[in-house]
N, C-alpha and C. Protein backbone atom coordinates (compact mmCIF):
# COMPACT_ATOMS: atom_id res chain seq x y z
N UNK A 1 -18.15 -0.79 14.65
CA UNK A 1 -17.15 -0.14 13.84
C UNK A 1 -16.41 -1.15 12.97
N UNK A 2 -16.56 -2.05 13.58
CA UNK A 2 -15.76 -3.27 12.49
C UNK A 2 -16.43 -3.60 11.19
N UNK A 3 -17.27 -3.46 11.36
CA UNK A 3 -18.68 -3.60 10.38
C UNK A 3 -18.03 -2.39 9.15
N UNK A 4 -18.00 -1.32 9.32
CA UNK A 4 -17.43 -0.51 8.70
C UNK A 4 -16.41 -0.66 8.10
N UNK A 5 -15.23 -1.35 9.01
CA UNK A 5 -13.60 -1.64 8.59
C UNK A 5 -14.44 -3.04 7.85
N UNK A 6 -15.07 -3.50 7.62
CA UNK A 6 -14.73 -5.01 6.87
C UNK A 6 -15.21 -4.02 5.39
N UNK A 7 -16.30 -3.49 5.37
CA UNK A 7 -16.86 -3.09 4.11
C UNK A 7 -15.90 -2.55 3.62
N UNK A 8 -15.08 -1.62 4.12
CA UNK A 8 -14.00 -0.43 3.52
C UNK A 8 -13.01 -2.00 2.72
N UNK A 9 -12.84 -2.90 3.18
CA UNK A 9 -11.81 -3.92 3.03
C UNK A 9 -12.55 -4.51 1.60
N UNK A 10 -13.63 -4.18 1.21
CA UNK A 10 -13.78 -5.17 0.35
C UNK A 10 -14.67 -3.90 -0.49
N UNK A 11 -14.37 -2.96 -0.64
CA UNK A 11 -15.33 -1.79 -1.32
C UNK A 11 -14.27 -0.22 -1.15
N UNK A 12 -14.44 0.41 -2.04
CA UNK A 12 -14.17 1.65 -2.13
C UNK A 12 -14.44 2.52 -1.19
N UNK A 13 -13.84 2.80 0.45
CA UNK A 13 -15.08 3.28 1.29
C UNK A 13 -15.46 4.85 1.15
N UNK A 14 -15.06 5.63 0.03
CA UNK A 14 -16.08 6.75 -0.48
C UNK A 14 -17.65 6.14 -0.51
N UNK A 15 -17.54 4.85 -1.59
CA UNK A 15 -18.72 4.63 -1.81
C UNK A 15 -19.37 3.70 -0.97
N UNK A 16 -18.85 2.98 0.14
CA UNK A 16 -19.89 2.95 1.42
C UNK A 16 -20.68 3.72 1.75
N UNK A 17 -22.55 3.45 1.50
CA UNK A 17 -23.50 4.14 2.34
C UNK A 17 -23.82 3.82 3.70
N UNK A 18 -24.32 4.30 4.20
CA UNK A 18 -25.09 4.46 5.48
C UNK A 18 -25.95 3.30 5.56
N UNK A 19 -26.95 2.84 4.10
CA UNK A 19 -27.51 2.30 3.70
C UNK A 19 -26.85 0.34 3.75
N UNK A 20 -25.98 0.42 3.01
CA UNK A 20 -24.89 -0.89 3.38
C UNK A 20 -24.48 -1.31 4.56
N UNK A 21 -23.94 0.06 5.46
CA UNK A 21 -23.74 -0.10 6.60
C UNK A 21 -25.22 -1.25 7.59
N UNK A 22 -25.95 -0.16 7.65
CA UNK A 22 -26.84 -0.73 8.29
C UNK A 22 -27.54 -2.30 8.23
N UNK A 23 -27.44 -2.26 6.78
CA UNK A 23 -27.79 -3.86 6.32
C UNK A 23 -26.72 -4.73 6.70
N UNK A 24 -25.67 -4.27 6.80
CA UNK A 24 -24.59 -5.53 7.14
C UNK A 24 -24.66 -5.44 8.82
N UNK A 25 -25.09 -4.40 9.66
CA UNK A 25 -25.12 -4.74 10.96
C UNK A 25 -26.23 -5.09 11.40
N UNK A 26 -27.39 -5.83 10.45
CA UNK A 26 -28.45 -6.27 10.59
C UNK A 26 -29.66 -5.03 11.18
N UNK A 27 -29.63 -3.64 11.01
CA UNK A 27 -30.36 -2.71 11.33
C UNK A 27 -30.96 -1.90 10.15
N UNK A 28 -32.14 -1.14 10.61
CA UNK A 28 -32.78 -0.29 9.77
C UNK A 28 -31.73 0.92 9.57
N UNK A 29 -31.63 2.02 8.91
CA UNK A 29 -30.77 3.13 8.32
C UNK A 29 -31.69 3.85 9.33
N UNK A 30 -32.29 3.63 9.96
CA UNK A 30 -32.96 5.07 10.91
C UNK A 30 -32.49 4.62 11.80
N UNK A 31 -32.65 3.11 12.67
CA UNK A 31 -31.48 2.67 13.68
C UNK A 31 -29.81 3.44 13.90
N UNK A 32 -29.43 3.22 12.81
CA UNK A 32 -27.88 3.51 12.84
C UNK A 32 -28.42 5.01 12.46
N UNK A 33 -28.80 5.93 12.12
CA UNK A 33 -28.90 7.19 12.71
C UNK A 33 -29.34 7.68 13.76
N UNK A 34 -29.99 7.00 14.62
CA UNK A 34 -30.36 7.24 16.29
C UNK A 34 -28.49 7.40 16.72
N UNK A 35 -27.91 6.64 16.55
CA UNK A 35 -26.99 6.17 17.07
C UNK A 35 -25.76 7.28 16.35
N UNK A 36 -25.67 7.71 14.77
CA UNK A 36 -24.75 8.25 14.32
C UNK A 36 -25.68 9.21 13.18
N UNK A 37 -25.82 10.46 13.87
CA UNK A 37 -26.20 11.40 12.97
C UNK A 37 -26.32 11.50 11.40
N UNK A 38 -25.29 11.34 10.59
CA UNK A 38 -24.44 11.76 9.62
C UNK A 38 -23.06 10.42 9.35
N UNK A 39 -23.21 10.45 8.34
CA UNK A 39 -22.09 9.38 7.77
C UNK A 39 -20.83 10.13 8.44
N UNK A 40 -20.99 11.14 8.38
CA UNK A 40 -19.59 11.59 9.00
C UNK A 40 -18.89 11.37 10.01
N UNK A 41 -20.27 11.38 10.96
CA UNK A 41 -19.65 11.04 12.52
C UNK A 41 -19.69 8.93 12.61
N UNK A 42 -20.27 8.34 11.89
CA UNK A 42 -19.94 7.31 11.56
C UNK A 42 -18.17 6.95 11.38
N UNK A 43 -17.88 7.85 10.52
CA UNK A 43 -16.41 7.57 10.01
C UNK A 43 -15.59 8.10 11.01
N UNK A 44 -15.97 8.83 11.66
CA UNK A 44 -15.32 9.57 13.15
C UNK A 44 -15.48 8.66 14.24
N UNK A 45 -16.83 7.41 14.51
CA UNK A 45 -16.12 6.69 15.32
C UNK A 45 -15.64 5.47 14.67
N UNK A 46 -15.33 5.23 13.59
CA UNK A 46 -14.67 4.05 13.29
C UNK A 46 -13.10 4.65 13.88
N UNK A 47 -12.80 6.31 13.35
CA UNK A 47 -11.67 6.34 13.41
C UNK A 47 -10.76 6.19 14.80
N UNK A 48 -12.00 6.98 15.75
CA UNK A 48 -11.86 6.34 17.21
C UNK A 48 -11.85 5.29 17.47
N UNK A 49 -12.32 4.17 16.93
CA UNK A 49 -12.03 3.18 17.46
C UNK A 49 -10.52 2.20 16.71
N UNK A 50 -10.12 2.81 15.85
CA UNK A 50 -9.00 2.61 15.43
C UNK A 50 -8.30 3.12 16.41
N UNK A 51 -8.12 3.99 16.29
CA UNK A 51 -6.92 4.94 17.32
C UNK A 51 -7.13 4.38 18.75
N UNK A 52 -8.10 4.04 19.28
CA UNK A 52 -8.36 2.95 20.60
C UNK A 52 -7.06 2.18 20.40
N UNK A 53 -7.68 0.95 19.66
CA UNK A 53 -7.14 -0.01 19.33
C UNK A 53 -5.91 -0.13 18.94
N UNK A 54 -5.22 0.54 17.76
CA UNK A 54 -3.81 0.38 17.85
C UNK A 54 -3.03 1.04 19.05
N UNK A 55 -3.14 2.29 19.20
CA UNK A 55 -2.12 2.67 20.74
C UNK A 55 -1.82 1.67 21.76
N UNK A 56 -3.73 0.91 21.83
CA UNK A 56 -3.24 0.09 22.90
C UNK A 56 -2.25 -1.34 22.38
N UNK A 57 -2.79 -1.37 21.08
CA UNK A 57 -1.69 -3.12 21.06
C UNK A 57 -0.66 -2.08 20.80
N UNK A 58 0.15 -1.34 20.30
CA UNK A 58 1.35 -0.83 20.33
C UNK A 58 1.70 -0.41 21.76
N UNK A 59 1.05 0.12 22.76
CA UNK A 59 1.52 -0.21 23.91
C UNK A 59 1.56 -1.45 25.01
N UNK A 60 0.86 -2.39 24.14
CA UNK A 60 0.87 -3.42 25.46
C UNK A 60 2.44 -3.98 24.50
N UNK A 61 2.74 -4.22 23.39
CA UNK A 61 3.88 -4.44 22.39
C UNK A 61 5.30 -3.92 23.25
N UNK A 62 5.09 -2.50 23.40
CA UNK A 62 6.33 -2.40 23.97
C UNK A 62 6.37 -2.53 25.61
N UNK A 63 5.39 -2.40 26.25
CA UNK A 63 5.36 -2.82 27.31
C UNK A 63 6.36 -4.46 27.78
N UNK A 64 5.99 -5.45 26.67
CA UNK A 64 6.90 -6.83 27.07
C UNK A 64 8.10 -6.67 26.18
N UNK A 65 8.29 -5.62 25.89
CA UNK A 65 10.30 -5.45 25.58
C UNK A 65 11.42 -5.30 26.88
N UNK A 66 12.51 -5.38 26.07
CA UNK A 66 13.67 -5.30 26.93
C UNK A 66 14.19 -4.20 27.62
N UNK A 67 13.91 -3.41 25.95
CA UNK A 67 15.18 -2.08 25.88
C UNK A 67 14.16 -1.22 24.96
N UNK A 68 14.51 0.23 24.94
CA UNK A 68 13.89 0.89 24.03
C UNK A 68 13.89 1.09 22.46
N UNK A 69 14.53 -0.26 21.78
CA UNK A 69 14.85 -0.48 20.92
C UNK A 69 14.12 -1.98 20.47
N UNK A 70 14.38 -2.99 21.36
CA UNK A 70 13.33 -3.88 21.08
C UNK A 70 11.99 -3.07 21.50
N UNK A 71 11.23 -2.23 22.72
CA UNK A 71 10.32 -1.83 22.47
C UNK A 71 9.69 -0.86 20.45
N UNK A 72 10.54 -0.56 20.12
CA UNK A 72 10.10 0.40 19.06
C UNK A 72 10.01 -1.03 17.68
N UNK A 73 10.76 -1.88 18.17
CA UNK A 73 10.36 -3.04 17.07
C UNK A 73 9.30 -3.55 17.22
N UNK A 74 9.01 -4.25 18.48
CA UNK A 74 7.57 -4.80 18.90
C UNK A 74 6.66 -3.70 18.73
N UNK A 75 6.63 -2.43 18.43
CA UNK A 75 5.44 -1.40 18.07
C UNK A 75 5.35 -1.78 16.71
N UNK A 76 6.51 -1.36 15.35
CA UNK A 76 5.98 -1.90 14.82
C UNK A 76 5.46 -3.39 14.61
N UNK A 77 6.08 -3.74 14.66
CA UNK A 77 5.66 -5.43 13.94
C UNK A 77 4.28 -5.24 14.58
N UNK A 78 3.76 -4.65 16.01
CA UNK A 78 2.30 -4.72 16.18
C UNK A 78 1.15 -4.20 15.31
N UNK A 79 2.20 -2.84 14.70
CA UNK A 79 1.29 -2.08 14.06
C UNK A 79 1.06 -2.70 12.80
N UNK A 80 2.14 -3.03 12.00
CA UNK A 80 2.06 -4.13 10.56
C UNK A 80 0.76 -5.19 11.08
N UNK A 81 0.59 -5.66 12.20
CA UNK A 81 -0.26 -6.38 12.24
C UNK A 81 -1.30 -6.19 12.57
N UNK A 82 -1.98 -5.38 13.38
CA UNK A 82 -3.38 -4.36 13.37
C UNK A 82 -3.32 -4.32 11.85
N UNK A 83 -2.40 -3.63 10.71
CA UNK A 83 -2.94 -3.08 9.68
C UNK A 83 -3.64 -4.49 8.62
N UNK A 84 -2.43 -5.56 8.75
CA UNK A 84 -2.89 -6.80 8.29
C UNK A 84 -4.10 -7.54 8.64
N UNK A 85 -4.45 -7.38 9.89
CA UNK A 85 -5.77 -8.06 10.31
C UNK A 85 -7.00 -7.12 10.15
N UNK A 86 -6.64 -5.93 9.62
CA UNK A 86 -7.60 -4.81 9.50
C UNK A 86 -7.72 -4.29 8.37
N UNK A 87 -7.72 -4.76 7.05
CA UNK A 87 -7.30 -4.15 5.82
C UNK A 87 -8.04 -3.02 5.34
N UNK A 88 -9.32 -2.54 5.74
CA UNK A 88 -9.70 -1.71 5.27
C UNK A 88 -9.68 -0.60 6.13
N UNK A 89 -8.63 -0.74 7.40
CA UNK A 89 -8.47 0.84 7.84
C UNK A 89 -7.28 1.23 6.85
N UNK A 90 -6.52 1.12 6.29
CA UNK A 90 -5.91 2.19 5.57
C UNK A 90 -6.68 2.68 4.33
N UNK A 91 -7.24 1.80 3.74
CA UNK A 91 -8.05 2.59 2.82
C UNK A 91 -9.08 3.29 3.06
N UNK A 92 -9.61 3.11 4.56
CA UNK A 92 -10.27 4.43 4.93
C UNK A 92 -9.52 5.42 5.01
N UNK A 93 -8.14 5.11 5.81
CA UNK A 93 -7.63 6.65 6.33
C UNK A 93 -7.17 7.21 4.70
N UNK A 94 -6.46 6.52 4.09
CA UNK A 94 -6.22 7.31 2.57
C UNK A 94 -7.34 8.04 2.36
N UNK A 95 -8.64 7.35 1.95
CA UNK A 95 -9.65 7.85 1.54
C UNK A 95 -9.92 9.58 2.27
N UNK A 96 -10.26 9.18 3.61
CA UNK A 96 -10.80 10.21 4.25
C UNK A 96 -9.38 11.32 4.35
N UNK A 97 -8.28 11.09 4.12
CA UNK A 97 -7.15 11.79 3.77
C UNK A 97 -7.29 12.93 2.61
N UNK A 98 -7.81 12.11 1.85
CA UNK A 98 -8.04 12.98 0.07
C UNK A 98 -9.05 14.26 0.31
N UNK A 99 -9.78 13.86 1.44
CA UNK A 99 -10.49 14.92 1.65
C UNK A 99 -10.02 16.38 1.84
N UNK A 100 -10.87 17.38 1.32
CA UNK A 100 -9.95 18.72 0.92
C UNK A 100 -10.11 19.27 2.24
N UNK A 101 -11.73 19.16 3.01
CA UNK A 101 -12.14 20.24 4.48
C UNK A 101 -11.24 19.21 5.17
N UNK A 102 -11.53 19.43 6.42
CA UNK A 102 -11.19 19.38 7.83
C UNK A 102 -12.14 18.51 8.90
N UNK A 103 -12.23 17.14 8.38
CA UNK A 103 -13.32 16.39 8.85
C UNK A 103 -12.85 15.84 10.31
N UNK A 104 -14.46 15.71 11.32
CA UNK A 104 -14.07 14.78 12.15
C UNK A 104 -12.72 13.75 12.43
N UNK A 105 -13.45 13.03 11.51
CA UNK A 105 -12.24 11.67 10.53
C UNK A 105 -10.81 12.11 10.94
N UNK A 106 -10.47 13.06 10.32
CA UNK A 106 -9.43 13.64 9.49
C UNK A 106 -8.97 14.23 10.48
N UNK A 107 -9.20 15.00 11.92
CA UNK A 107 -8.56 15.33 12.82
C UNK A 107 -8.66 14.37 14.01
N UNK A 108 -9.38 13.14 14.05
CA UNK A 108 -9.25 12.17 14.38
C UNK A 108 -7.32 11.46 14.16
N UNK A 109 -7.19 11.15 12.93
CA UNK A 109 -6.55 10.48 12.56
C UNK A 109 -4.99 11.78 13.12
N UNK A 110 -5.00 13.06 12.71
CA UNK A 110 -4.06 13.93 13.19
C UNK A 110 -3.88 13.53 14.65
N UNK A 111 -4.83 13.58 15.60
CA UNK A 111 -4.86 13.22 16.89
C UNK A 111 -3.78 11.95 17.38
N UNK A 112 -4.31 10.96 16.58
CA UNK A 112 -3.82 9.65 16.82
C UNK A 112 -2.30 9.89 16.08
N UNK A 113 -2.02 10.09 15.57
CA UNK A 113 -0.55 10.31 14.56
C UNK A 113 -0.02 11.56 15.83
N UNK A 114 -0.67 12.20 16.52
CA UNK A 114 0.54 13.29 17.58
C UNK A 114 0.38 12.12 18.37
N UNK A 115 -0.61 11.35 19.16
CA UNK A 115 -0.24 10.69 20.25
C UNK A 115 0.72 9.57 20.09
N UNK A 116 0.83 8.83 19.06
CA UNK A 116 1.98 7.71 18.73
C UNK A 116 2.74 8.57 18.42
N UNK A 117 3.18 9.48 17.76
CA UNK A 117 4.63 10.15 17.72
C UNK A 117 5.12 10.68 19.18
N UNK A 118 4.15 10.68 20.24
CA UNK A 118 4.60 11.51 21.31
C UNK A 118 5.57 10.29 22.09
N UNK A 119 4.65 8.84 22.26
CA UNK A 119 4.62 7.10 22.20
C UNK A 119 6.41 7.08 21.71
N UNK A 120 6.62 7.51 20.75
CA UNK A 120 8.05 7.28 19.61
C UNK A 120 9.05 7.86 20.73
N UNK A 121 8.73 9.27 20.41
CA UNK A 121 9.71 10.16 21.24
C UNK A 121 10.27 9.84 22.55
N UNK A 122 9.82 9.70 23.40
CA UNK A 122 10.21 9.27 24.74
C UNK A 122 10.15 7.65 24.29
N UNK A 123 10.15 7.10 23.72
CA UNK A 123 11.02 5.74 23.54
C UNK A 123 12.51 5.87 22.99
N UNK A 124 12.23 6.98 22.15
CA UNK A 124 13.72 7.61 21.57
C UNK A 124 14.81 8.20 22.22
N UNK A 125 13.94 8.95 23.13
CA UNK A 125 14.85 9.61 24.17
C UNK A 125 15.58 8.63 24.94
N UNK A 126 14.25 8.02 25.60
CA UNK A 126 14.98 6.71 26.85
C UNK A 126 16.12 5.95 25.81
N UNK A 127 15.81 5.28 25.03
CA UNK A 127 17.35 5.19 23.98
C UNK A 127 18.46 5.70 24.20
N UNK A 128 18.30 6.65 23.59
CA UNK A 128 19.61 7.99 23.62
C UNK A 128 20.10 7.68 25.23
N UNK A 129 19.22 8.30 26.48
CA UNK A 129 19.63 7.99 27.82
C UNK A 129 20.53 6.72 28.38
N UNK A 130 19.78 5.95 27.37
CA UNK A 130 20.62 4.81 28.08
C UNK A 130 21.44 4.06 27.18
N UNK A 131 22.20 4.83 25.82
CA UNK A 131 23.33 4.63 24.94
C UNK A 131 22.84 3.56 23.74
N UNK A 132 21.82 3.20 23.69
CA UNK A 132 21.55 2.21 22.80
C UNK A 132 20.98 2.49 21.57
N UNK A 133 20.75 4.23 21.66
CA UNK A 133 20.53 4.22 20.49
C UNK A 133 21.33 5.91 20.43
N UNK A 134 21.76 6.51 19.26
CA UNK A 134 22.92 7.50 18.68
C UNK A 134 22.57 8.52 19.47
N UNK A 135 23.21 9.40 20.02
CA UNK A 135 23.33 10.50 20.99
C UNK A 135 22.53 11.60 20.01
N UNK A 136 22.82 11.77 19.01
CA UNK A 136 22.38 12.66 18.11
C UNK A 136 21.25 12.61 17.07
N UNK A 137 20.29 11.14 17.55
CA UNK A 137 19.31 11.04 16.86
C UNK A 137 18.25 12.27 16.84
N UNK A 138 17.78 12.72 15.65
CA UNK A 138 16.54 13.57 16.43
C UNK A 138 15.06 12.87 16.21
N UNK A 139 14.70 13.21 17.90
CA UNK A 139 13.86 11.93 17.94
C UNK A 139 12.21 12.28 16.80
N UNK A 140 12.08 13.35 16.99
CA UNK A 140 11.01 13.86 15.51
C UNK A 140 11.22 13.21 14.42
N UNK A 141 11.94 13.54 13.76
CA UNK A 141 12.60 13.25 12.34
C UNK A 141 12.62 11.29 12.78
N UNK A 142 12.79 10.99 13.94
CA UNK A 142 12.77 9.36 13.88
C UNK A 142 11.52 8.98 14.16
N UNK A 143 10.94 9.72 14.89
CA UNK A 143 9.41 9.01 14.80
C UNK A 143 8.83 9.21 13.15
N UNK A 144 8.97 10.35 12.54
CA UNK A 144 8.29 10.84 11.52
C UNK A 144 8.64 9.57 10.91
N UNK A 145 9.84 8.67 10.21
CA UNK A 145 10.66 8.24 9.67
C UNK A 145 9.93 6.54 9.99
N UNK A 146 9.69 6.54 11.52
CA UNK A 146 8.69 5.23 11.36
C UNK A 146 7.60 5.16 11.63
N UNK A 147 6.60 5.87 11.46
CA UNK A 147 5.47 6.16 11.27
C UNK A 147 5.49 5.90 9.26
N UNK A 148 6.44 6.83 8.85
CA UNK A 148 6.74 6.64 7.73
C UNK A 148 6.61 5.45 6.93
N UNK A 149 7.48 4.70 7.73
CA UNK A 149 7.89 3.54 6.86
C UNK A 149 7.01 2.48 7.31
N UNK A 150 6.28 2.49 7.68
CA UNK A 150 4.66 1.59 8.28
C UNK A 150 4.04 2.22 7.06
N UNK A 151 3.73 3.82 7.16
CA UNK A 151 2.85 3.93 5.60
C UNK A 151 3.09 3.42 4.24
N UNK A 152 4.47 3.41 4.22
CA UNK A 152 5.01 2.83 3.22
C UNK A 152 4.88 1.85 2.63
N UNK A 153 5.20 1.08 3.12
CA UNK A 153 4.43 -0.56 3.42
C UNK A 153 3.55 -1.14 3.52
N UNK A 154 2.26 -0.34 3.92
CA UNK A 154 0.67 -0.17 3.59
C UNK A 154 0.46 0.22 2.16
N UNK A 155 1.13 1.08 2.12
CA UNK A 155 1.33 1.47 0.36
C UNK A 155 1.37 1.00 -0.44
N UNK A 156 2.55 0.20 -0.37
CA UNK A 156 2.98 -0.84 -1.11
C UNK A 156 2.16 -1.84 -1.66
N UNK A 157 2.13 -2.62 -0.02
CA UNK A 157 1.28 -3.75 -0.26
C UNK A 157 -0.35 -3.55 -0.63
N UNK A 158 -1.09 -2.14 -0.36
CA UNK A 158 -2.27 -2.05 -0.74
C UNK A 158 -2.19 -2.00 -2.77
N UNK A 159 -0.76 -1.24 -2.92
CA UNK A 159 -0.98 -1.54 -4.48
C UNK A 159 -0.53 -2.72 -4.95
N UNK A 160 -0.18 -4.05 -3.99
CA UNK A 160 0.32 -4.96 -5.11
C UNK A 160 -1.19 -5.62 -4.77
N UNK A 161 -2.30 -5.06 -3.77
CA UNK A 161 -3.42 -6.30 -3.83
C UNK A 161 -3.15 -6.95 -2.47
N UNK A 162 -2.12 -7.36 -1.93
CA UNK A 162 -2.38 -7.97 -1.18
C UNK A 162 -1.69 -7.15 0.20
N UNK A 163 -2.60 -6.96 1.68
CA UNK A 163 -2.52 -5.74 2.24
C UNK A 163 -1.76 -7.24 3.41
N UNK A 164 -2.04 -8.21 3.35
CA UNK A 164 -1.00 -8.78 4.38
C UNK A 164 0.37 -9.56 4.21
N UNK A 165 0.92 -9.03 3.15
CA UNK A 165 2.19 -9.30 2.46
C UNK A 165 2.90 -7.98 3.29
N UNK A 166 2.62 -7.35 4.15
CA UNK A 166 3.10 -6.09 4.64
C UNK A 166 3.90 -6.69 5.83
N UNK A 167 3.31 -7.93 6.22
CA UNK A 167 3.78 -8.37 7.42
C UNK A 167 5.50 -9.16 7.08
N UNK A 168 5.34 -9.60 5.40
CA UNK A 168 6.88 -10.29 5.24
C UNK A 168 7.82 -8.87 5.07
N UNK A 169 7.50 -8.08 4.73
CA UNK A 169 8.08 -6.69 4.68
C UNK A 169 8.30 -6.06 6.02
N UNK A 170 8.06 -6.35 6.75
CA UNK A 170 8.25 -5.28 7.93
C UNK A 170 9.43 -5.43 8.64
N UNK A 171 9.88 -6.97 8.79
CA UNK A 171 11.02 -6.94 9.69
C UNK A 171 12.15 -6.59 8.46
N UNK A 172 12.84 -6.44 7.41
CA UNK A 172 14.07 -5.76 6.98
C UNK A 172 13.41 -4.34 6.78
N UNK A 173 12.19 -3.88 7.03
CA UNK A 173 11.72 -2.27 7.14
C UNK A 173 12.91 -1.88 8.45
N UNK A 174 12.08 -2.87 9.29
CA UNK A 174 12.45 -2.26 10.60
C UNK A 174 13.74 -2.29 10.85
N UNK A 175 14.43 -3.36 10.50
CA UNK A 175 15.86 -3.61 10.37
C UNK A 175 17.11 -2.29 9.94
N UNK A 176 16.38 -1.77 8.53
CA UNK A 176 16.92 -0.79 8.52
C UNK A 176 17.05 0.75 9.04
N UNK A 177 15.74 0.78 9.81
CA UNK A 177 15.43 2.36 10.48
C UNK A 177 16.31 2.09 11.67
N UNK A 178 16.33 0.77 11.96
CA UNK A 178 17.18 0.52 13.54
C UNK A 178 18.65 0.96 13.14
N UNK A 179 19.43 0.59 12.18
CA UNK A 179 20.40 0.58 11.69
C UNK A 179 20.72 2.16 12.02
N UNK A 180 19.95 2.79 11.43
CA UNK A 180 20.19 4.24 11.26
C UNK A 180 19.98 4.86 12.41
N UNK A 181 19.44 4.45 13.31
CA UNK A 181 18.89 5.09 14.88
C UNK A 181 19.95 4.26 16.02
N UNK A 182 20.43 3.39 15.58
CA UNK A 182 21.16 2.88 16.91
C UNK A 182 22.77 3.38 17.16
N UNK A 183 22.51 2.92 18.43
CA UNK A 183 24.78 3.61 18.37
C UNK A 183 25.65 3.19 18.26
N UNK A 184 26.32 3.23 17.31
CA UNK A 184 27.39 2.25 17.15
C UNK A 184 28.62 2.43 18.31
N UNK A 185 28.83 1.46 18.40
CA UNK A 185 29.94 1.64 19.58
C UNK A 185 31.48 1.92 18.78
């Protein structure tokens, strides 16, 4: 699947074939169809194996925090950095985003976006519980908000060209969502 994420990083991955694929993982195109039917389900397990992969470094991330507030920082800054060392998963997920049906891919990526928002929430809550972050946050609207502002920043930096300039951006990102989520005494 990495094979996939490098091409998307350096190519349009609409126009990734099956054909490219296979040549860059040193196999015949009938090989990598034993293995993946359809380009489609190709892009369905790259997306699985994205969604593998970040949950877990965003959970081993907050796992060595303090509080549920340094945990939600160490998620992002993990996630800025999966996206930085991975540049061509966002321009897959954009890509396969634009899509009009209802792809593998595409409810892949829905999947992974409920399970890290679920990840958010009960980090939000435990917050709230234990005063460190605003009694009245709502924790939806705060996950949405940094999930958000990670896309944002992929955004950004995918239009200035350079997709790991996201990483000098992230800590006054994060700086300010904390601002707005924590409790002032």
């Amino acid at each position: 699947m990495a094979t996939v994420i490098e091409l998307a990083a350096e190519q349009n991955p609409s126009e990734i074939t099956t054909s490219a694929i296979a040549q860059r993982m040193n196999l015949t195109q009938g090989a990598l169809f034993r293995h993946f039917p359809t380009k489609d389900s190709v892009w369905q397990a790259v997306m699985e194996w994205v969604a593998e992969r970040l949950l877990a470094r965003v959970d081993q991330a907050a796992q060595t925090a303090t509080s549920p507030l340094a945990a939600l920082e160490a998620m992002f800054i993990a996630h800025v950095d999966f996206v930085a060392k991975h540049p061509g998963v966002p321009r897959m997920l954009f890509g396969e985003l634009q899509r009009a049906e209802a792809t593998p891919a595409k409810r892949m990526v829905q999947t992974l976006i409920t399970q890290y928002g679920a990840r958010l929430h009960a980090l939000i809550e435990q917050g709230k519980a234990q005063g460190e972050l605003a009694a009245d946050v709502d924790p939806n609207a705060a996950a949405t908000l940094f999930i958000g502002s990670v896309q944002g920043l992929v955004m950004q930096s995918l239009l200035a060209g350079n997709v790991r300039r996201i990483r000098s951006a992230a800590p006054g990102a994060f700086a300010i969502f904390a601002r707005g989520i924590r409790r002032v005494p």
